[in-house]
Each structure stands twice: as structure tokens, then as C-alpha cells.
N, C-alpha and C. Protein backbone atom coordinates (compact mmCIF):
# COMPACT_ATOMS: atom_id res chain seq x y z
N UNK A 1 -39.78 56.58 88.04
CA UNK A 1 -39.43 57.51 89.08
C UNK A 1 -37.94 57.36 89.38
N UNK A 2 -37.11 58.28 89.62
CA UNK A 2 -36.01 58.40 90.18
C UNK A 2 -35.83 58.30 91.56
N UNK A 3 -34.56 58.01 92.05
CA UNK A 3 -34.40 58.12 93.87
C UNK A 3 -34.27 59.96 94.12
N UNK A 4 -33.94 60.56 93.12
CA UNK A 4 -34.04 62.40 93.45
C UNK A 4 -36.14 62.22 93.44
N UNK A 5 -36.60 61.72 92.56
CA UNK A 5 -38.21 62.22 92.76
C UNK A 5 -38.86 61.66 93.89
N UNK A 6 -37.85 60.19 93.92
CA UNK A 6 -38.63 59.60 95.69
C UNK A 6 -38.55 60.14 96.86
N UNK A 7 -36.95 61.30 97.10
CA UNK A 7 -37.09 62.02 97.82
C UNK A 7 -37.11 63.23 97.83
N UNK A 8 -37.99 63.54 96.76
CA UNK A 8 -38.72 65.11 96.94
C UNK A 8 -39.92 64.84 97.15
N UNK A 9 -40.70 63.43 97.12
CA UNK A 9 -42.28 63.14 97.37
C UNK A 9 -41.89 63.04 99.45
N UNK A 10 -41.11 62.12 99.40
CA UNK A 10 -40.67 62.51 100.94
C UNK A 10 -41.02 63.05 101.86
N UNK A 11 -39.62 64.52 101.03
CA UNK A 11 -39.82 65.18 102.19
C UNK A 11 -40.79 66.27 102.02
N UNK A 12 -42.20 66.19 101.14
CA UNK A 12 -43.30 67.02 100.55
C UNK A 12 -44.36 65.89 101.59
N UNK A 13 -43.89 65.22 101.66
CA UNK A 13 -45.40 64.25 102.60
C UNK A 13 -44.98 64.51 103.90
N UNK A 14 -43.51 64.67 104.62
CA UNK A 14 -43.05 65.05 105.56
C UNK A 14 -43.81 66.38 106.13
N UNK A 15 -43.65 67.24 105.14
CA UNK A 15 -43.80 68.81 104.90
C UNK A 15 -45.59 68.82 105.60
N UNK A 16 -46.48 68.21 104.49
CA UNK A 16 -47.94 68.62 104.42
C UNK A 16 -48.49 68.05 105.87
N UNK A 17 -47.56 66.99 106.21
CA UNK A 17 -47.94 65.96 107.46
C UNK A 17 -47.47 66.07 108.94
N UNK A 18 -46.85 67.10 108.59
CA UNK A 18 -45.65 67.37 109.56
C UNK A 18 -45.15 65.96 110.71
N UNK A 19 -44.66 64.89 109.88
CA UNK A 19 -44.47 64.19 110.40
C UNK A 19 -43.05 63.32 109.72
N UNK A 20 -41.89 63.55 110.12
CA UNK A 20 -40.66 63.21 109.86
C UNK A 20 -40.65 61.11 109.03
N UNK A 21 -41.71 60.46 110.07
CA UNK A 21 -41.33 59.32 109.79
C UNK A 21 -42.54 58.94 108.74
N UNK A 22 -42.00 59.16 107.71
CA UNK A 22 -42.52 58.71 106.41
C UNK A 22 -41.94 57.27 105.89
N UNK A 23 -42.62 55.75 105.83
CA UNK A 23 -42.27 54.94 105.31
C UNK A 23 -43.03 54.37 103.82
N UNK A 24 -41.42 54.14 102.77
CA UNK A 24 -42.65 53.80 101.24
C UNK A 24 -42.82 52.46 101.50
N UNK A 25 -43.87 51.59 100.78
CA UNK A 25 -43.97 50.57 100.40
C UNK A 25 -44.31 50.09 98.66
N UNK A 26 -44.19 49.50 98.46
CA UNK A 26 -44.66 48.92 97.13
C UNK A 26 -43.77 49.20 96.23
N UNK A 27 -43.53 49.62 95.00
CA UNK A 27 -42.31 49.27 93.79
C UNK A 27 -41.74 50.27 94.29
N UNK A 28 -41.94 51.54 94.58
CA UNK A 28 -40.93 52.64 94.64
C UNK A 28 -39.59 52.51 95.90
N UNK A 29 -40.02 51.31 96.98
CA UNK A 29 -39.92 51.61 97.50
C UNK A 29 -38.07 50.78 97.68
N UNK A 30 -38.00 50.03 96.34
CA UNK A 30 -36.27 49.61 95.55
C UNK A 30 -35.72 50.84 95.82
N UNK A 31 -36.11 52.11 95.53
CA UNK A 31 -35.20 53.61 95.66
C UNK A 31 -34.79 53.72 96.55
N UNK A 32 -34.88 53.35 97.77
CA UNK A 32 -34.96 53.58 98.80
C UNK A 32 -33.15 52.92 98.99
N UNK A 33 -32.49 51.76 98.70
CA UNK A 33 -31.85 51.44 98.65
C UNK A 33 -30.54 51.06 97.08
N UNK A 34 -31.35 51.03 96.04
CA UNK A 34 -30.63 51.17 94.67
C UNK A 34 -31.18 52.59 94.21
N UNK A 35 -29.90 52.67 93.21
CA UNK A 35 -29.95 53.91 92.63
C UNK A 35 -30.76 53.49 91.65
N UNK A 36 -31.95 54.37 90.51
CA UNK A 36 -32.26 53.42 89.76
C UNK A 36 -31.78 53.26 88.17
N UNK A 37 -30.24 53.73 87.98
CA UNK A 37 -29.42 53.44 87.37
C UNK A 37 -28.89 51.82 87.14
N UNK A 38 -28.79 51.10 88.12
CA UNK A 38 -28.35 49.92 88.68
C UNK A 38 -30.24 49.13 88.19
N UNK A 39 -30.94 49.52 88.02
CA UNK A 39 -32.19 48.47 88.02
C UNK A 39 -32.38 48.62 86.59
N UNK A 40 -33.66 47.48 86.98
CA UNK A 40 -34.29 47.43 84.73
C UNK A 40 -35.44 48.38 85.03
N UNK A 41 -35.67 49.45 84.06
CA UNK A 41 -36.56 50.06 84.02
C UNK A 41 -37.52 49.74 84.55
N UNK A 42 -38.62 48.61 84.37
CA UNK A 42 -39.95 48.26 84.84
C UNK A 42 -39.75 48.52 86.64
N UNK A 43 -38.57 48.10 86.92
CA UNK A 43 -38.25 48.55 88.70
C UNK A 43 -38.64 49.66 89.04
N UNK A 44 -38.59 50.88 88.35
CA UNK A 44 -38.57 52.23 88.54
C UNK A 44 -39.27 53.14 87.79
N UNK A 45 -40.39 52.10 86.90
CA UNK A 45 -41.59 52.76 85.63
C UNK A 45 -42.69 53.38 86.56
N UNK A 46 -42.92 53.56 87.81
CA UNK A 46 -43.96 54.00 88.05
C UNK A 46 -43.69 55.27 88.75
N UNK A 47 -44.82 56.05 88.32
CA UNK A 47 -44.95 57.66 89.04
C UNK A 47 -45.74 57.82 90.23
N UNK A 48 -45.86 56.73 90.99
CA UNK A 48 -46.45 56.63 92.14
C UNK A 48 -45.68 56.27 93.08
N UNK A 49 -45.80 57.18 94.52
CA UNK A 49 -45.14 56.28 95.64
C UNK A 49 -46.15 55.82 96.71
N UNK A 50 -45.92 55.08 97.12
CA UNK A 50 -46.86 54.82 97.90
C UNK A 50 -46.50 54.81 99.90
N UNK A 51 -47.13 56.06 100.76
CA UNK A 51 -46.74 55.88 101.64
C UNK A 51 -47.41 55.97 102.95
N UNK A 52 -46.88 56.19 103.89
CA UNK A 52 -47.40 56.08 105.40
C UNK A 52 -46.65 56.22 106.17
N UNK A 53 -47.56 56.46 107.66
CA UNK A 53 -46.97 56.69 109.06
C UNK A 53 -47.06 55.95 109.58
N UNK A 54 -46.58 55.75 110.71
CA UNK A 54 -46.32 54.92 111.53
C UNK A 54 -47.16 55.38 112.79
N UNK A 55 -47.44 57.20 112.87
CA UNK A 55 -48.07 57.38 114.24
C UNK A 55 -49.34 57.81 113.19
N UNK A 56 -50.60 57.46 112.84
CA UNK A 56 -51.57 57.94 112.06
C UNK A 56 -52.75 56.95 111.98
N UNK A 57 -53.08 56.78 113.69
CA UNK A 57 -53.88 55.69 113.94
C UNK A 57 -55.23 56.18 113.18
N UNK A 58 -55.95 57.56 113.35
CA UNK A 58 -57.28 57.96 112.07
C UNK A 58 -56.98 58.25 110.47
N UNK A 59 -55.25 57.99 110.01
CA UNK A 59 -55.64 57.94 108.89
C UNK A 59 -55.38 59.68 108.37
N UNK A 60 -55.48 60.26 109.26
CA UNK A 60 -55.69 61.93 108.93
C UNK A 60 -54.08 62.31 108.16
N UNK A 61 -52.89 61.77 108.32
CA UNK A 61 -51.70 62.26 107.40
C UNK A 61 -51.85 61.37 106.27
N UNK A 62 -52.31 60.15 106.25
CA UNK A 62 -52.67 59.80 104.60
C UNK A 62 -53.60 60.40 104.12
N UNK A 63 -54.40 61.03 104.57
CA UNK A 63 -55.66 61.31 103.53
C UNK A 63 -55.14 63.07 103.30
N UNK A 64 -54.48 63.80 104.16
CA UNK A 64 -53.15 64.90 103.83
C UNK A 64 -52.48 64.76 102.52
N UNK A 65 -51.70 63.93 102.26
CA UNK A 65 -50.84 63.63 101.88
C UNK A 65 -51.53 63.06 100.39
N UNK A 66 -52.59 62.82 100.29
CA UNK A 66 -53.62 62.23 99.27
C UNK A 66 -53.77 63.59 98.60
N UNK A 67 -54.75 64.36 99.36
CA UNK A 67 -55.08 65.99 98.75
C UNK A 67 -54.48 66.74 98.33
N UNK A 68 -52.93 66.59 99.17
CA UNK A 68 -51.82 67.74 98.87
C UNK A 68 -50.83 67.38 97.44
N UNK A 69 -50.62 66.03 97.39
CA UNK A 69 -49.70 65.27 96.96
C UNK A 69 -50.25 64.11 95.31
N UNK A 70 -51.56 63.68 96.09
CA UNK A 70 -52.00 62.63 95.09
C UNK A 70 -52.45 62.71 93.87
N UNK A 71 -52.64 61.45 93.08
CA UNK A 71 -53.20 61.54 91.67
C UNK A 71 -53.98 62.52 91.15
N UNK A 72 -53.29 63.53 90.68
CA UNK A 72 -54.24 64.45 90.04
C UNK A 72 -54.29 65.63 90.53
N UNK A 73 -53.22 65.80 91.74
CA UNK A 73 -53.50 67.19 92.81
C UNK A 73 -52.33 67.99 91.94
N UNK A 74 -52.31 69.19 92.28
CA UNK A 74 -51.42 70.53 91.54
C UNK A 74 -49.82 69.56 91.80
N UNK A 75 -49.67 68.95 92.99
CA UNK A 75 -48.46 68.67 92.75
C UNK A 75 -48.44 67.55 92.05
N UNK A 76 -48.68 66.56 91.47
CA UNK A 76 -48.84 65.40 90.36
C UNK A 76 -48.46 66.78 88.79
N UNK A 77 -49.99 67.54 88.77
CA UNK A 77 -49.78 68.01 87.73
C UNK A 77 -48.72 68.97 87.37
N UNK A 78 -48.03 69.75 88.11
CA UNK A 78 -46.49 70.02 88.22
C UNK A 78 -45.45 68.97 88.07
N UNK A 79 -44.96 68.26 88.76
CA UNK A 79 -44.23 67.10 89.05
C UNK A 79 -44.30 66.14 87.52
N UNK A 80 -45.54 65.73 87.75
CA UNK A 80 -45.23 64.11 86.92
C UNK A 80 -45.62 63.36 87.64
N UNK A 81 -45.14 62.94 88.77
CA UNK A 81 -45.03 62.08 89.71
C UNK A 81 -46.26 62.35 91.10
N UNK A 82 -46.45 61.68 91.85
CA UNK A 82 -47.71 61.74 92.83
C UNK A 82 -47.54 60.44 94.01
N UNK A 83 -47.73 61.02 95.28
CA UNK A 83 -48.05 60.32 96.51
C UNK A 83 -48.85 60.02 96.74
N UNK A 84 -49.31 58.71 96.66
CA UNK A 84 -50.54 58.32 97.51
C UNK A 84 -50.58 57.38 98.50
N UNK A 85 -51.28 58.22 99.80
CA UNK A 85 -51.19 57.57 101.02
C UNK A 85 -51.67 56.42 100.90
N UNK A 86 -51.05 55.43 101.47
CA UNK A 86 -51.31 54.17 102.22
C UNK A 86 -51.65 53.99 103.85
N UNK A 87 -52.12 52.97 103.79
CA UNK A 87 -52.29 52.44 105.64
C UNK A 87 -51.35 51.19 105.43
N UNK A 88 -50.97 50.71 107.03
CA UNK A 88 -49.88 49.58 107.16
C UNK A 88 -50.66 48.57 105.91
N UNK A 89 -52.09 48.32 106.38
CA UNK A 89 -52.29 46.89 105.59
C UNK A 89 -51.78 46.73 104.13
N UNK A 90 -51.58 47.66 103.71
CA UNK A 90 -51.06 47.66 102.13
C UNK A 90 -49.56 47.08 102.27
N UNK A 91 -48.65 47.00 103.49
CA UNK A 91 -47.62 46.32 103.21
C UNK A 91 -47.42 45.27 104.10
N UNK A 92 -48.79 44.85 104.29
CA UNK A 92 -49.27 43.33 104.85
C UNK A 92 -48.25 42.42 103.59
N UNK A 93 -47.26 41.51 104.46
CA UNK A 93 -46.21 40.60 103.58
C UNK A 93 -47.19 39.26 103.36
N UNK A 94 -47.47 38.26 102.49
CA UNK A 94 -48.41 37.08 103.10
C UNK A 94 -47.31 36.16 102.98
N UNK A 95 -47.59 35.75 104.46
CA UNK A 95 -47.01 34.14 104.65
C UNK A 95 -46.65 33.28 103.70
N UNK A 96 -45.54 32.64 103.23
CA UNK A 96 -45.34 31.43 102.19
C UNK A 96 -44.88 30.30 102.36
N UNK A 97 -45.02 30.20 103.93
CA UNK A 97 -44.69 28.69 104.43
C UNK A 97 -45.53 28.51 105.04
């Protein structure tokens, strides 16, 4: 994935969710700060982003954002690329001390 495809999944989860504060987690979410010119490929090999809200206590803009956006929906099969919603626990950090 590119940092242009991370933010056209964005502002398309923005769009379906109508909700501005979209945060990624998981590999895509290096784009966010490197270009992925500057990384080794495997940094930036995946066609998935993975994301969430912050106000989406039932879950209802990820599972949006799943239908409109995700593995296998018209926009994957256009694109290439595909959003799939997350909840916070997916960027549960674990403790190492």
C-alpha cells in the first residue's frame, strides 16, 4: 500500500462513517508518518488498513466501514486495496516490563 492509498481508504471510511476521526493501527499504519519510499517493502506489502473510531461505542462505523470498504466489497474490487474495521482492542500494546 502506498501513503496516497492510505489516504484515500481514509477519507472513504471518513465519508461512509461520517466521522472525521479515523485512527489506523497495525502495519499500515508506518504511512501515516514515512513515505513508503523511505521503507523495505514488507513495511508497506499489505492491502489492508486497519481502522477505527474513537466515538463508536456499538461498533456501528466499523461494521460501515467493513460493508462499504472491506475484503471483497466493490471498493477492494475496484481499488486493490480494502478497510477493515477494527475496535480499540486490536491496538491493545502488551506490557514488556
Amino acid at each position: 500500500m502506498t501513503r496516497e492509498q492510505l489516504a484515500h481508504i481514509l477519507r472513504a471510511a471518513a465519508s461512509v462513517a461520517h466521522d472525521n476521526h479515523v485512527i489506523v493501527v497495525g502495519s499500515q499504519a508506518i504511512l501515516g508518518t514515512y513515505d513508503e519510499d523511505g521503507l523495505p517493502e514488507p513495511a508497506h506489502a499489505s492491502i489492508e488498513a486497519d481502522v477505527f473510531f474513537t466515538n463508536d461505542p456499538h461498533l456501528t462505523k466499523t461494521d460501515t466501514v467493513d460493508g462499504a470498504l472491506g475484503e471483497d466489497s466493490p471498493f477492494h474490487e475496484m481499488y486493490r486495496y480494502y478497510a477493515q474495521g477494527v475496535d480499540v482492542t486490536t491496538a491493545t500494546v502488551r506490557r514488556v516490563c
